[in-house]
Protein backbone atom coordinates (compact mmCIF):
# COMPACT_ATOMS: atom_id res chain seq x y z
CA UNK A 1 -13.32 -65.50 -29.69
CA UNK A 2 -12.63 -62.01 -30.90
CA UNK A 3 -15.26 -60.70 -28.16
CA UNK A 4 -13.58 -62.61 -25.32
CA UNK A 5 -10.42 -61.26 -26.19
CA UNK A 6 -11.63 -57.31 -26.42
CA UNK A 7 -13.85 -58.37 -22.71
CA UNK A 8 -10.02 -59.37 -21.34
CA UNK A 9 -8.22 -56.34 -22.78
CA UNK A 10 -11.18 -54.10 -21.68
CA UNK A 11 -10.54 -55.55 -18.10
CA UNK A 12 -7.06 -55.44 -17.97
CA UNK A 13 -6.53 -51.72 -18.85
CA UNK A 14 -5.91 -49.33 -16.16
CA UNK A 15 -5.38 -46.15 -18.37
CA UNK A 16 -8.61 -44.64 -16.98
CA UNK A 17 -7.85 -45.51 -13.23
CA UNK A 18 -5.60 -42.21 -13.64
CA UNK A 19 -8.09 -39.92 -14.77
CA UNK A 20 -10.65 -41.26 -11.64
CA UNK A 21 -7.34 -40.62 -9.19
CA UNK A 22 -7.17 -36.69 -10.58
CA UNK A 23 -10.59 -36.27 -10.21
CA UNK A 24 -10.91 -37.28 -6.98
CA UNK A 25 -7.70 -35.19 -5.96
CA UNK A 26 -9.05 -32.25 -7.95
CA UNK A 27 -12.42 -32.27 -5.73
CA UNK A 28 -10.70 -32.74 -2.65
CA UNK A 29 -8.98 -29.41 -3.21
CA UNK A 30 -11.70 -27.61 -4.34
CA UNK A 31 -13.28 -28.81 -1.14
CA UNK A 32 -11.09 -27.89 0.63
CA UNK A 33 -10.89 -24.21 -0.60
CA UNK A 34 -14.72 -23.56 -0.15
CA UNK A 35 -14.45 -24.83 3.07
CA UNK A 36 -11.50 -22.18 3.73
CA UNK A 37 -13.31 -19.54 2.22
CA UNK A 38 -16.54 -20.46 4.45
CA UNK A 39 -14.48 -20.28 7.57
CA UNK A 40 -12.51 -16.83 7.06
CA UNK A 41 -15.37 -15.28 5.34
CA UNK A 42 -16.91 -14.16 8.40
CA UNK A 43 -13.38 -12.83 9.93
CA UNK A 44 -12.68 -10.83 6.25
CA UNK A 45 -16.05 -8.86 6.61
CA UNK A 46 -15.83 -7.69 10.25
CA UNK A 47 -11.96 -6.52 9.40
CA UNK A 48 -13.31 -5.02 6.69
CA UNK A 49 -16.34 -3.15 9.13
CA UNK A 50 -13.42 -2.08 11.44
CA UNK A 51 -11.30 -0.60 8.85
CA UNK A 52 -14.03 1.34 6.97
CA UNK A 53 -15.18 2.44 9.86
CA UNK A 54 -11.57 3.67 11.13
CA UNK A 55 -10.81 5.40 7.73
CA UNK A 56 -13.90 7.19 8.30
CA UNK A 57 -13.30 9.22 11.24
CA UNK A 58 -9.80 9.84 9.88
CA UNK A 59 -8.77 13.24 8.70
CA UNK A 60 -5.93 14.36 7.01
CA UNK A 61 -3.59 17.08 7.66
CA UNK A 62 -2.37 19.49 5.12
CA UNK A 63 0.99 20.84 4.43
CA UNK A 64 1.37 24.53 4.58
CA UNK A 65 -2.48 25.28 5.60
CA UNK A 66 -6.04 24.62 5.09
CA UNK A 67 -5.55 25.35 1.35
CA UNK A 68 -2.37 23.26 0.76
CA UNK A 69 -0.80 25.55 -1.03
CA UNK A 70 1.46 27.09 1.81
CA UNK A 71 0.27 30.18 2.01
């Protein structure tokens, strides 16, 4: 009767039903931020392109003269 007993406990406890919740919540979010990253990845790299690309034809101006030193 012992065994019947531990079968009836073993079905009645819910303690890992918790652990099975968090899990599922903790791969929704991680879903969720790959699928973020996959949809502003491609956005990122072009800004990225434009401002490389605008730093590069920048120059910059000197106080006091070509040497900076004001002479």
């Amino acid at each position: 009767m012992k065994l019947v007993a531990m079968i009836k406990n073993f079905h009645n406890d819910e303690s890992g039903a918790v652990t099975v919740d968090w899990v599922v919540l903790t791969a929704a979010i991680v879903g969720l931020g790959i699928a973020v990253v996959a949809s502003v990845s491609g956005g990122v790299g072009t800004l990225g392109d434009n401002i490389s690309s605008a730093l590069s034809g920048a120059s910059v101006a000197t106080p006091g003269g070509e040497d900076g030193l004001g002479f």
